[in-house]
C-alpha atoms as a PDB file:
ATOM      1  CA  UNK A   1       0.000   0.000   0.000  1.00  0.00           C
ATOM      2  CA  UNK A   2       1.250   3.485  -1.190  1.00  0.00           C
ATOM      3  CA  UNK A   3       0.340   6.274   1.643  1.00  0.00           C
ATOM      4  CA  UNK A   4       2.788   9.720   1.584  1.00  0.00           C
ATOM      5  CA  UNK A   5       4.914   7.978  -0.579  1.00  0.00           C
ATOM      6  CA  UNK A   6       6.310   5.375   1.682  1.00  0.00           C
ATOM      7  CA  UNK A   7       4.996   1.700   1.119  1.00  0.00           C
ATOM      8  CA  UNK A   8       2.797   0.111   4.288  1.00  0.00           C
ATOM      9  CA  UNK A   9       2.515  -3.306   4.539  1.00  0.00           C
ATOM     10  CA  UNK A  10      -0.693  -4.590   5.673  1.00  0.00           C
ATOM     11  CA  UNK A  11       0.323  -6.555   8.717  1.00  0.00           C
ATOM     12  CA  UNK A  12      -3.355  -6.685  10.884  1.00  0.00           C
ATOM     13  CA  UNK A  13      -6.387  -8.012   9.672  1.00  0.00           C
ATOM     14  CA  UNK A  14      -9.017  -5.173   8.826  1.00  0.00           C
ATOM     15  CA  UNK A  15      -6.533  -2.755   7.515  1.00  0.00           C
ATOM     16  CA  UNK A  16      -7.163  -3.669   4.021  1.00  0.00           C
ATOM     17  CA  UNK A  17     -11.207  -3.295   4.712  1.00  0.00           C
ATOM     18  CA  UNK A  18     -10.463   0.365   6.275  1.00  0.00           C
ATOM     19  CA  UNK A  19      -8.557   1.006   3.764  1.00  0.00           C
ATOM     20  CA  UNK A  20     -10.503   0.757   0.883  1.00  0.00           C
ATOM     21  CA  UNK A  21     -13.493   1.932   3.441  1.00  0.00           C
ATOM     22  CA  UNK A  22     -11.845   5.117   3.505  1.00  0.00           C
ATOM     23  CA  UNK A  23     -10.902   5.673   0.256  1.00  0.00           C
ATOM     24  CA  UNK A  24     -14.398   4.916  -1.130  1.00  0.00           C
ATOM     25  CA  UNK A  25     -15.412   8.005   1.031  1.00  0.00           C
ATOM     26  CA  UNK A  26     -12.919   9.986  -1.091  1.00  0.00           C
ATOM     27  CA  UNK A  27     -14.409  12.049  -3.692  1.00  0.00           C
ATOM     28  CA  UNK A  28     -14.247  10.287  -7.354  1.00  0.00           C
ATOM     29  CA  UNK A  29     -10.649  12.381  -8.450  1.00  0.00           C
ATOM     30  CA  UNK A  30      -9.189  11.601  -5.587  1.00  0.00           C
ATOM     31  CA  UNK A  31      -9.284   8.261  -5.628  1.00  0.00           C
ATOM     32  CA  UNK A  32      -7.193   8.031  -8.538  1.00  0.00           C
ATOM     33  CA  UNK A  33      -4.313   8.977  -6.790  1.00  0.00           C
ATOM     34  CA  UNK A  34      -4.652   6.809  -4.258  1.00  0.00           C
END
């Protein structure tokens, strides 16, 4: 995963799922740089 340009690995359960949670909430151009 790609946040502030350092790479996060996903290392809990349920970080993915907030993840993509969150960035769903993003408006439609943001997502695309995320």
């Amino acid at each position: 995963m790609m946040f502030g340009g350092e790479t996060f690995e996903i290392d809990y359960p349920g970080l993915a799922e907030i993840f993509r949670a969150w960035r769903a909430a993003l408006p439609e151009e943001k997502c695309d740089d995320w």
